[in-house]
Each structure stands twice: as structure tokens, then as C-alpha cells.
C-alpha atoms as a PDB file:
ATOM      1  CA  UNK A   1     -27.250  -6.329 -15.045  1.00  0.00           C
ATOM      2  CA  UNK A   2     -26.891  -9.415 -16.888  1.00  0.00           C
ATOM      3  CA  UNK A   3     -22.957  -8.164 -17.570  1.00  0.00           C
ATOM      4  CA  UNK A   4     -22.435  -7.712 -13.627  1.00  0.00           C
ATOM      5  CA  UNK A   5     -23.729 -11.479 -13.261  1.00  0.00           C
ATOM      6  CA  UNK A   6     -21.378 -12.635 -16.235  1.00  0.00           C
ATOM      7  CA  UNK A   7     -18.871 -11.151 -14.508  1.00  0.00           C
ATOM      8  CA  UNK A   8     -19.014 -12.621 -10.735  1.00  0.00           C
ATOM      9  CA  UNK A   9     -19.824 -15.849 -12.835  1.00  0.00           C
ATOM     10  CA  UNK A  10     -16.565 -15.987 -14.893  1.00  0.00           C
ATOM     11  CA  UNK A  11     -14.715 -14.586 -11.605  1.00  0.00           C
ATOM     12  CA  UNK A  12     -15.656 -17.715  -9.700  1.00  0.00           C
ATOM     13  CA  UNK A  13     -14.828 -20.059 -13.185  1.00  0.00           C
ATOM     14  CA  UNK A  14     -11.204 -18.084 -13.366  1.00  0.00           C
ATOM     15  CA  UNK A  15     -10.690 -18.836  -9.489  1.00  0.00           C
ATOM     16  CA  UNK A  16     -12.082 -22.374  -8.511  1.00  0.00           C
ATOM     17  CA  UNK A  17     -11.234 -23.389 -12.342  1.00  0.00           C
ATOM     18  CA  UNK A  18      -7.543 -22.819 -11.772  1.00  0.00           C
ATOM     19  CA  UNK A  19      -6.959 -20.992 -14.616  1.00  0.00           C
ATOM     20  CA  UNK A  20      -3.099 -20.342 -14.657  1.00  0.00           C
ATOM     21  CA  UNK A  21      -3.276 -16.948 -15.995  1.00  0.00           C
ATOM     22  CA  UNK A  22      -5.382 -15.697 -13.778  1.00  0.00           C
ATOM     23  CA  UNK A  23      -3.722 -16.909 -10.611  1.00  0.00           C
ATOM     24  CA  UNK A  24      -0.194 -16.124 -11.906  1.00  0.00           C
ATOM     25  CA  UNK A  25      -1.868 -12.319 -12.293  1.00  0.00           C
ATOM     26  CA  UNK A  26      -3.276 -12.275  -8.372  1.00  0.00           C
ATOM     27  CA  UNK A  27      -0.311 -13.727  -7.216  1.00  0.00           C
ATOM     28  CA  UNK A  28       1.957 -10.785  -8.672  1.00  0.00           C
ATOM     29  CA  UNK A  29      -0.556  -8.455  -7.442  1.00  0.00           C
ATOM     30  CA  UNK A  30      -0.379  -9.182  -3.730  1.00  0.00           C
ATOM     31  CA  UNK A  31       3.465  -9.737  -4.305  1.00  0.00           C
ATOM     32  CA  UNK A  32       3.997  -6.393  -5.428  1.00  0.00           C
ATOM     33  CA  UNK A  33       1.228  -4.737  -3.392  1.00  0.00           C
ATOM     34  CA  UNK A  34       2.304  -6.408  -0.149  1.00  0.00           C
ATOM     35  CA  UNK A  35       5.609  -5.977  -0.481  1.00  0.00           C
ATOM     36  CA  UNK A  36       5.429  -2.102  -1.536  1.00  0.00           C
ATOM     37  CA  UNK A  37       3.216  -1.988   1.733  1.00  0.00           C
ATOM     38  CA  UNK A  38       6.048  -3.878   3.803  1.00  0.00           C
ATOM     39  CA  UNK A  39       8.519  -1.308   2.412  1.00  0.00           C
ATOM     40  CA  UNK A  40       6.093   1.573   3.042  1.00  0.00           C
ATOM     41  CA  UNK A  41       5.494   0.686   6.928  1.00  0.00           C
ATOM     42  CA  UNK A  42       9.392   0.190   7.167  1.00  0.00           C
ATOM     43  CA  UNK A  43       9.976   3.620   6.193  1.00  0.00           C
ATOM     44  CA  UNK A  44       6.904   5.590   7.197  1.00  0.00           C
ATOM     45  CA  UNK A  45       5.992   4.466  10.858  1.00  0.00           C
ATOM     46  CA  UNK A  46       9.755   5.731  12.022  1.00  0.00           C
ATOM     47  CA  UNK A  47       9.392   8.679   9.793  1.00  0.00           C
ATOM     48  CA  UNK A  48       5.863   9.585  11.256  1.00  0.00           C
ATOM     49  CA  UNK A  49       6.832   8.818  14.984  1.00  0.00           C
ATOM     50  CA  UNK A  50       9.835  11.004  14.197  1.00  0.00           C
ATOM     51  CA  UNK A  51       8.150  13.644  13.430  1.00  0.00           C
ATOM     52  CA  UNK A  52       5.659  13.650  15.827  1.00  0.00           C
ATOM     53  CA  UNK A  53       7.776  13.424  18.613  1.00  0.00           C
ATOM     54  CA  UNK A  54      10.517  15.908  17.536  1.00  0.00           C
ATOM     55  CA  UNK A  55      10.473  19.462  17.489  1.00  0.00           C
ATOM     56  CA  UNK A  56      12.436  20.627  14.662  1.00  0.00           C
ATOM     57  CA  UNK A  57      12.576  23.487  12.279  1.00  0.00           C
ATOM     58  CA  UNK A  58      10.320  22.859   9.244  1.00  0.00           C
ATOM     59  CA  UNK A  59       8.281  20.324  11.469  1.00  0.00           C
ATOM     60  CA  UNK A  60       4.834  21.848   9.832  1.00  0.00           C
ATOM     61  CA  UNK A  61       6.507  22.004   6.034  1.00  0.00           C
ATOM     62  CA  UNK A  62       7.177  17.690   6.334  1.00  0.00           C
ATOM     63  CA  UNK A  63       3.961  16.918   7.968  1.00  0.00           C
ATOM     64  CA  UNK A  64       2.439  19.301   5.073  1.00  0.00           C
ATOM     65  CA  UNK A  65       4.463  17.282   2.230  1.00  0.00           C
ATOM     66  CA  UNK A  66       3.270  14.055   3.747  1.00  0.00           C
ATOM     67  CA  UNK A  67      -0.391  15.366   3.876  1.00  0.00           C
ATOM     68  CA  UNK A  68      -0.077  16.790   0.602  1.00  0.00           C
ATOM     69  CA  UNK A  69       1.647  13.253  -0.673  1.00  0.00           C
ATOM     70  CA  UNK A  70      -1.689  11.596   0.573  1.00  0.00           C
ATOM     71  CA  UNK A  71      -3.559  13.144  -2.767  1.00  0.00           C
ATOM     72  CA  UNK A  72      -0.516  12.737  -4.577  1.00  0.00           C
ATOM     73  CA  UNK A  73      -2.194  11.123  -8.504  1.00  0.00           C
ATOM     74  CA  UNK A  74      -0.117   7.895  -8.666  1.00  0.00           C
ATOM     75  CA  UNK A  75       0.158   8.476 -12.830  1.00  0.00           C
ATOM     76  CA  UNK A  76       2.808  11.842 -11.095  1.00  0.00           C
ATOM     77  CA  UNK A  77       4.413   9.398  -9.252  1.00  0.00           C
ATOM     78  CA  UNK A  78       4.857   6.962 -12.212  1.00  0.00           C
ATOM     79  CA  UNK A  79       6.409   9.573 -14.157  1.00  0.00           C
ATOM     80  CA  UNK A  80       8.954  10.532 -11.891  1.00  0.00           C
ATOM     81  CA  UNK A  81       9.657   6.891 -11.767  1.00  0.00           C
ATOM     82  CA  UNK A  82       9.189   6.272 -14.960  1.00  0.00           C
ATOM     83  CA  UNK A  83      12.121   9.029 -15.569  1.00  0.00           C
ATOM     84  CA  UNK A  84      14.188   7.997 -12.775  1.00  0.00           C
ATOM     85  CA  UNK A  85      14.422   4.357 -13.999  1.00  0.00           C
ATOM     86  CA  UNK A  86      15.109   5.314 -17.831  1.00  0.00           C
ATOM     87  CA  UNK A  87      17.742   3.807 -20.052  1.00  0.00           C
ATOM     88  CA  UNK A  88      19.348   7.434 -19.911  1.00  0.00           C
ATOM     89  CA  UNK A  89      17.949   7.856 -16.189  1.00  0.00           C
ATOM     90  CA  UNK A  90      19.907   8.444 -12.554  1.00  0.00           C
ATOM     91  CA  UNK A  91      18.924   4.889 -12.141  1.00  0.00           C
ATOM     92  CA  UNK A  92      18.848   3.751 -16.081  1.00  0.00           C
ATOM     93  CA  UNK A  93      21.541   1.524 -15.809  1.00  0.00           C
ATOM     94  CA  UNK A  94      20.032  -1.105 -13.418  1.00  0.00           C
ATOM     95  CA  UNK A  95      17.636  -1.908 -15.693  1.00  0.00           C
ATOM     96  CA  UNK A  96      14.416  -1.793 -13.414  1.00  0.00           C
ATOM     97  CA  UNK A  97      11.584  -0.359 -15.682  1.00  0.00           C
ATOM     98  CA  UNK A  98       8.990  -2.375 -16.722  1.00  0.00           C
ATOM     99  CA  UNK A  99       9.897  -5.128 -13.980  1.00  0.00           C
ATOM    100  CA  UNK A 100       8.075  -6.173 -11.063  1.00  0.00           C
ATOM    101  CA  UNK A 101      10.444  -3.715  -8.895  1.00  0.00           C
ATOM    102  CA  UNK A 102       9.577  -1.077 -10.500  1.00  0.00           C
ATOM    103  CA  UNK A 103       5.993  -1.680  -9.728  1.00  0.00           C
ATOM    104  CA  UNK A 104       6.813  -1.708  -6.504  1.00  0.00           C
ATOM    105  CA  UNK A 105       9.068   1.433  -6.145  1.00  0.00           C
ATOM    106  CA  UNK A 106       6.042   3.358  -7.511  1.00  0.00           C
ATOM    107  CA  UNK A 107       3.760   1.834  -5.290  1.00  0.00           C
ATOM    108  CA  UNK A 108       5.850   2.061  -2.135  1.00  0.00           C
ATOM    109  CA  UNK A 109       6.335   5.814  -3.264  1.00  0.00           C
ATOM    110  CA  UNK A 110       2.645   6.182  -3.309  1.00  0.00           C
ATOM    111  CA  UNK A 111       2.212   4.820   0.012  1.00  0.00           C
ATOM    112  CA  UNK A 112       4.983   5.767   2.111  1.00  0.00           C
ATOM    113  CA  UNK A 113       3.744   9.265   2.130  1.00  0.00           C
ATOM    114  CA  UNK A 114       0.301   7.694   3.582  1.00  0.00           C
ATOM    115  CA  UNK A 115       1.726   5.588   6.346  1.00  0.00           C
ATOM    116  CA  UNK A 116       4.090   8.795   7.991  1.00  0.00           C
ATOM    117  CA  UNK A 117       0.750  10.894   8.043  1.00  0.00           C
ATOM    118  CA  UNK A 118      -1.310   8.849   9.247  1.00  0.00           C
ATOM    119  CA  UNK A 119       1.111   7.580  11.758  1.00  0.00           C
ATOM    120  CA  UNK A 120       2.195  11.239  12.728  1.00  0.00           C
ATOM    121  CA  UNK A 121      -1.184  11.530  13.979  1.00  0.00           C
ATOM    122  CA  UNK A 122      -1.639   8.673  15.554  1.00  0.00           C
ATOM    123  CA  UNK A 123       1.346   9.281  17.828  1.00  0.00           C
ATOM    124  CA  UNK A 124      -0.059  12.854  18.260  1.00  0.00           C
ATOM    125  CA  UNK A 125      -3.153  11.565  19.648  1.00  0.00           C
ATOM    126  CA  UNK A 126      -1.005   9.278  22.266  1.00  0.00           C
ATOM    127  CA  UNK A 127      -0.629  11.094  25.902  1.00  0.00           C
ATOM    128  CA  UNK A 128       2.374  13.670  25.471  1.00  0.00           C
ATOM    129  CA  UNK A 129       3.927  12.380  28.561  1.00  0.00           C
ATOM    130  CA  UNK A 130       3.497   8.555  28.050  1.00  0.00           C
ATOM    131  CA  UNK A 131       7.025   8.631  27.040  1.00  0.00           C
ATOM    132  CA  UNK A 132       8.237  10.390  30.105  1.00  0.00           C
ATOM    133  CA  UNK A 133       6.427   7.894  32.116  1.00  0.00           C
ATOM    134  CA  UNK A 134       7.575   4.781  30.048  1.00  0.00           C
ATOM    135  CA  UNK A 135      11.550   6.778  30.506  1.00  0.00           C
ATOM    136  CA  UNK A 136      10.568   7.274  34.425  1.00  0.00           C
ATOM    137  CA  UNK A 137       9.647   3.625  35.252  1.00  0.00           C
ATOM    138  CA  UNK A 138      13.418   2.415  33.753  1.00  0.00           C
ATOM    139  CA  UNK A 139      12.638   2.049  29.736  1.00  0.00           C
ATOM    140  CA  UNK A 140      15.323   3.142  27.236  1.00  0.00           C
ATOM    141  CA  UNK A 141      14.361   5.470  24.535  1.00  0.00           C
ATOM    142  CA  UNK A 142      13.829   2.515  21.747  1.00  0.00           C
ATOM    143  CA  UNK A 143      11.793   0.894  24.351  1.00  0.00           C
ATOM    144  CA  UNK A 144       9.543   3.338  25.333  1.00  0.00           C
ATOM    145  CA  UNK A 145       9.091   4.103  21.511  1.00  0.00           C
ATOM    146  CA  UNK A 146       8.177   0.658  20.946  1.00  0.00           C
ATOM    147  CA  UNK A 147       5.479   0.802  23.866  1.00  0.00           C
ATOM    148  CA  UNK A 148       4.066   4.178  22.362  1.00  0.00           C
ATOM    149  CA  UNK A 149       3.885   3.122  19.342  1.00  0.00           C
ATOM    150  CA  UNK A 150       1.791  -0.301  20.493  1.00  0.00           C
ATOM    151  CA  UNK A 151      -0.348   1.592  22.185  1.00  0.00           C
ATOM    152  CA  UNK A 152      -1.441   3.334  18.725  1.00  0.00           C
ATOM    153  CA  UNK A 153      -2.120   0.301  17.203  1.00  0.00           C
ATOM    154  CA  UNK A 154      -4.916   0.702  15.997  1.00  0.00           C
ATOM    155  CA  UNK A 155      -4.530   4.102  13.974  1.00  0.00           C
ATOM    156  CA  UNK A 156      -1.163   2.148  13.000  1.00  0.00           C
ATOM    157  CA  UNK A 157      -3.141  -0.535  11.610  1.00  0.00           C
ATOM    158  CA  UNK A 158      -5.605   2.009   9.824  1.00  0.00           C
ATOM    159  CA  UNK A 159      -2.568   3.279   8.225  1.00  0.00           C
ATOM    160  CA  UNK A 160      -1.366  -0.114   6.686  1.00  0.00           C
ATOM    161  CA  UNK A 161      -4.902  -0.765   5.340  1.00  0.00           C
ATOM    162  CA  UNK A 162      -5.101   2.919   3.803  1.00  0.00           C
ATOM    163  CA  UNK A 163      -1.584   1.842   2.394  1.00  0.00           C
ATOM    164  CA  UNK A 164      -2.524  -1.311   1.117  1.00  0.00           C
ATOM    165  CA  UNK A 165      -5.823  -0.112  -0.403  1.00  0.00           C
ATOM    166  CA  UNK A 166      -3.843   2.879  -2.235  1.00  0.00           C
ATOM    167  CA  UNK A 167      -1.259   0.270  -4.121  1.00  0.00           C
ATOM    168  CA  UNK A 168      -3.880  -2.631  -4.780  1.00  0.00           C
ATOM    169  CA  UNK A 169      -6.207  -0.459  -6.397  1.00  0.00           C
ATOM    170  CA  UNK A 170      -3.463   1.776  -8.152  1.00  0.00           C
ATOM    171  CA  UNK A 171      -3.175   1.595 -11.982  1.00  0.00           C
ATOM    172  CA  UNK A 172      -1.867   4.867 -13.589  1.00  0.00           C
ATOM    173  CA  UNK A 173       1.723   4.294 -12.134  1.00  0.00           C
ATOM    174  CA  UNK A 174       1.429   0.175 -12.498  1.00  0.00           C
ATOM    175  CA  UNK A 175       0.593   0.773 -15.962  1.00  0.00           C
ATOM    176  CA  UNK A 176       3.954   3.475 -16.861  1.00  0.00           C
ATOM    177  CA  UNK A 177       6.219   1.690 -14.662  1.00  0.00           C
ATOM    178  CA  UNK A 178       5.146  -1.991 -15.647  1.00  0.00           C
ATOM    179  CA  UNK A 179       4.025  -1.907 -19.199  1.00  0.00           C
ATOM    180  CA  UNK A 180       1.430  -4.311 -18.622  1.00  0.00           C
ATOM    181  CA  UNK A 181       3.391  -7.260 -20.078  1.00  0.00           C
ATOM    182  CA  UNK A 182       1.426 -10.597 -19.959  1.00  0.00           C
ATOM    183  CA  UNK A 183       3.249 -12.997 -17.582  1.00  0.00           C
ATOM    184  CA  UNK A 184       5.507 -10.170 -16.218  1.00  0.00           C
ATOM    185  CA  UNK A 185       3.790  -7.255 -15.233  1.00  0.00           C
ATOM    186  CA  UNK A 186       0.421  -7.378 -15.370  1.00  0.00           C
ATOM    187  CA  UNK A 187      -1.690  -6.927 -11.954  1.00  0.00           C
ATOM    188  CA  UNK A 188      -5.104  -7.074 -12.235  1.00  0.00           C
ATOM    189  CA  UNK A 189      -5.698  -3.547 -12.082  1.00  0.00           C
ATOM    190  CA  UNK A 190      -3.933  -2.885 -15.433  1.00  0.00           C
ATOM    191  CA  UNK A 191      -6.004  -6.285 -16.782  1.00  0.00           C
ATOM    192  CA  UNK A 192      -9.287  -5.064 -16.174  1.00  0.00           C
ATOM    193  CA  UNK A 193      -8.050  -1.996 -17.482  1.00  0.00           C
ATOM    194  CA  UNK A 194      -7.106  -4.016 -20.922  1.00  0.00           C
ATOM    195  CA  UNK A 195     -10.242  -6.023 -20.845  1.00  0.00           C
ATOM    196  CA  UNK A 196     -12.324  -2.894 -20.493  1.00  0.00           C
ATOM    197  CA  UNK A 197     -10.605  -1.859 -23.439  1.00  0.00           C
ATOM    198  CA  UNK A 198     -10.942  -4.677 -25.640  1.00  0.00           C
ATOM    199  CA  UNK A 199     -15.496  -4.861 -25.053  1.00  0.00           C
ATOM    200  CA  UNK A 200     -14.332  -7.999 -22.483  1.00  0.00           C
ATOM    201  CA  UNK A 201     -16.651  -6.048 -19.835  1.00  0.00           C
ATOM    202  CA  UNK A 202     -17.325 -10.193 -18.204  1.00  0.00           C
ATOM    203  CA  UNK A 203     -13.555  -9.987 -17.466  1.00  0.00           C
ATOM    204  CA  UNK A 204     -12.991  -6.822 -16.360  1.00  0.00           C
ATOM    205  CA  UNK A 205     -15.213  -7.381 -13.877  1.00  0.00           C
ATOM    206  CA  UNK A 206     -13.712 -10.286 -12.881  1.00  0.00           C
ATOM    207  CA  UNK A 207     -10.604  -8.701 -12.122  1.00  0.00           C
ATOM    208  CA  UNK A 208     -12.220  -6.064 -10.394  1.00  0.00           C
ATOM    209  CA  UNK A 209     -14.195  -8.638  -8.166  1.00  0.00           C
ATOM    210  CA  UNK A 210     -11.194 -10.601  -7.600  1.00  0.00           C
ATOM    211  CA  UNK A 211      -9.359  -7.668  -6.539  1.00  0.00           C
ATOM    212  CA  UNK A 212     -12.178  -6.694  -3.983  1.00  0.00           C
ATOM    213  CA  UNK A 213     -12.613 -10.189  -2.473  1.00  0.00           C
ATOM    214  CA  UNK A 214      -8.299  -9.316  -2.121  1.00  0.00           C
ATOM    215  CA  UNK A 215      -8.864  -6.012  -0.526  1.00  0.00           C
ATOM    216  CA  UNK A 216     -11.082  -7.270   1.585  1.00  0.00           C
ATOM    217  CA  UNK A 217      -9.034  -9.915   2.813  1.00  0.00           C
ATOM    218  CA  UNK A 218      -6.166  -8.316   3.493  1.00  0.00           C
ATOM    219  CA  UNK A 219      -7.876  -5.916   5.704  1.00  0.00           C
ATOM    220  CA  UNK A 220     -10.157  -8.392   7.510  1.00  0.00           C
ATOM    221  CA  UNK A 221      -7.168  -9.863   8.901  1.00  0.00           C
ATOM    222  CA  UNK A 222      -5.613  -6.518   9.834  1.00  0.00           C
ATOM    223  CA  UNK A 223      -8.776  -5.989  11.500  1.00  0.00           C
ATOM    224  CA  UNK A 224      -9.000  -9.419  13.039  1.00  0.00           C
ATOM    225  CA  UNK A 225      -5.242  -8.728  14.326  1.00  0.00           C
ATOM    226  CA  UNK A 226      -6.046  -5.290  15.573  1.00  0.00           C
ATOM    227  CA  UNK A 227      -9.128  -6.424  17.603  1.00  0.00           C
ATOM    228  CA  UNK A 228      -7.978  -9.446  19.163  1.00  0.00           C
ATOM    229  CA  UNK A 229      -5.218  -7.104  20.414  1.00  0.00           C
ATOM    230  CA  UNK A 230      -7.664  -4.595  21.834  1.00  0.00           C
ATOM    231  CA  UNK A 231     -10.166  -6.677  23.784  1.00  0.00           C
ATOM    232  CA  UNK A 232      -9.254  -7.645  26.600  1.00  0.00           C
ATOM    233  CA  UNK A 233      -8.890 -11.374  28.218  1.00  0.00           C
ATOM    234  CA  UNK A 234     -11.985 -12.616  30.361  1.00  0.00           C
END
């Protein structure tokens, strides 16, 4: 107990004290986990409307891959990174392992397949002909896709939190892909995961708080966005 009370202590010090360190750490962390979010809802919400809006042969086998990339262990995705982005690699000669993109190639990898499942169902769960009826009252195609998709805002927004809370809380692939490299690569995740390892439990649990009051940040103001959105104007 008294270690759980060191720790919230020394995560408040670290935070209001202005330690450097520490905030250069959080910073990178929502960098890379925001961004590989960003790139994840960029790719995934057309992939999952796609899909659940177009018949197609091998419909069931991508909607299977993307549930099946949902349980996907991030330390398999960081080794297909990992080899990817090595010296004698497809990608070797760009030099991106154990950088900050890196990081967030894994990380988008992780999520990606989250966001086009999730979305996929959302889009199911829309009213099969709301797009006729958006097409029928004089809306183009992109349109009518945007409306759709607004009106599943909410599951849309569950997807980007379920994203986001995959990648922030991710440390097998951060860890491969990163190296942990103080002042470069290291997220909190993969400092906890050093403290732990060095008896600085007080830390560790620092970084872990610090990444929770994150989290829950981050999807507080989804939800904020989501439910202003939803309830209507008196």
C-alpha cells in the first residue's frame, strides 16, 4: 500500500514539478499514440464502410482478418516490423527502426485492424436503405457516405477510443520497434516497464498513473464530443 501512495505521490512531484524528463516522455507518448490513431482512422473508417457496404467475393474472409487483427499480440506485430524496417529489410534502407516512426507504424498497424471492425459494424447496424434515401432526396454517393457515416458516430467514436487505448497502453511492439532509448524513444509504457525492472516500483507507478490520467483524457473528450453531438438542442 504504502508503494501505491509513493507512487501517485512522485506522479504528482514528476508532473506539477516540471521535471523535463518526464514531460519530454508524455509528450512523445501522445505524439506517437495520437498520431498512429490519426493514421489508423484515416485508413480504417473507409476500409470498414467499404466493406460493409460492398458485396464482394471474400467479403466474410476481410471482415474475419480484421476481427482476427483485433487480438492480434502487438510483440507479432513488432516483429514483422521490426523485420520489415531492418538494415537488410524491404524497408532497411530508410533507416526507420528504433525512431519515433517506427513506433508509430507498429502502433498504427495494431490499430488499423481495430478501427475497420469496429467501424464495419457500426455501418452494419445503420438502416440498409439510408443510403438509398440520402441518393433519392439528390445526395451524391460521397455525400450520402458522409451522412451515413455521421449518423454512426457514436460506434465511430467507440472505435477511436478502442484505437487509442490499444497504442497508449501497447509496449511489446514500442519496446522492438523503439529500443527504449532515453530522449528518443521511450514512452511511458516501455519506462515503467524499465523502472519495474530496476526495484523503482514508486516510478513505475508513476508512469502507469500518468498514463491513465492520459487515457482518460483522451477519451473524456471523445466522449464529451460524441455527446454534445447526440443530445439534442432545447
Amino acid at each position: 500500500m504504502d508503494v501505491l501512495v509513493d507512487g501517485f505521490v512522485q506522479a504528482v512531484r514528476l508532473l506539477l514539478g516540471g521535471d523535463p524528463a518526464t514531460w519530454a516522455i508524455t509528450a512523445l507518448t501522445l505524439r506517437i499514440s495520437l498520431t498512429a490513431t490519426l493514421l489508423a482512422a484515416l485508413v480504417g473508417v473507409p476500409v470498414g464502410a467499404a466493406v460493409a457496404l460492398t458485396a464482394f467475393r471474400g467479403r466474410r474472409v476481410v471482415l474475419a482478418a480484421a476481427n482476427t487483427g483485433m487480438g492480434m499480440p502487438p510483440v507479432v506485430v513488432g516483429l514483422f516490423v521490426t523485420v520489415l524496417l531492418w538494415r537488410s529489410g524491404p524497408l532497411g534502407a530508410f533507416g526507420l527502426l528504433y525512431t519515433p516512426t517506427a513506433m508509430i507504424i507498429a502502433q498504427a498497424a495494431i490499430a488499423t485492424p481495430i478501427v475497420v471492425a469496429l467501424v464495419a459494424t457500426a455501418v452494419q447496424q445503420v438502416d440498409p436503405d439510408f443510403m438509398v434515401q440520402m441518393q433519392g432526396l439528390g445526395a451524391g454517393r460521397l455525400r450520402a457516405l458522409a451522412a451515413l457515416l455521421a449518423e454512426a458516430r457514436l460506434p465511430l467514436l467507440a472505435a477511436a477510443m478502442a484505437a487509442f487505448g490499444a497504442v497508449v497502453s501497447e509496449v511489446g511492439a514500442a519496446q522492438m520497434v523503439g529500443g527504449n532509448l532515453a530522449g528518443q524513444t521511450r514512452v511511458l509504457t516501455t519506462a515503467a516497464v524499465l523502472a519495474t525492472s530496476r526495484g523503482e516500483f514508486a516510478l513505475a507507478i508513476a508512469f502507469g498513473l500518468i498514463l491513465l490520467v492520459i487515457a482518460f483524457a483522451v477519451n473524456l473528450v471523445l466522449t464529451l464530443a460524441g455527446q454534445h453531438r447526440s443530445v439534442p438542442a432545447r
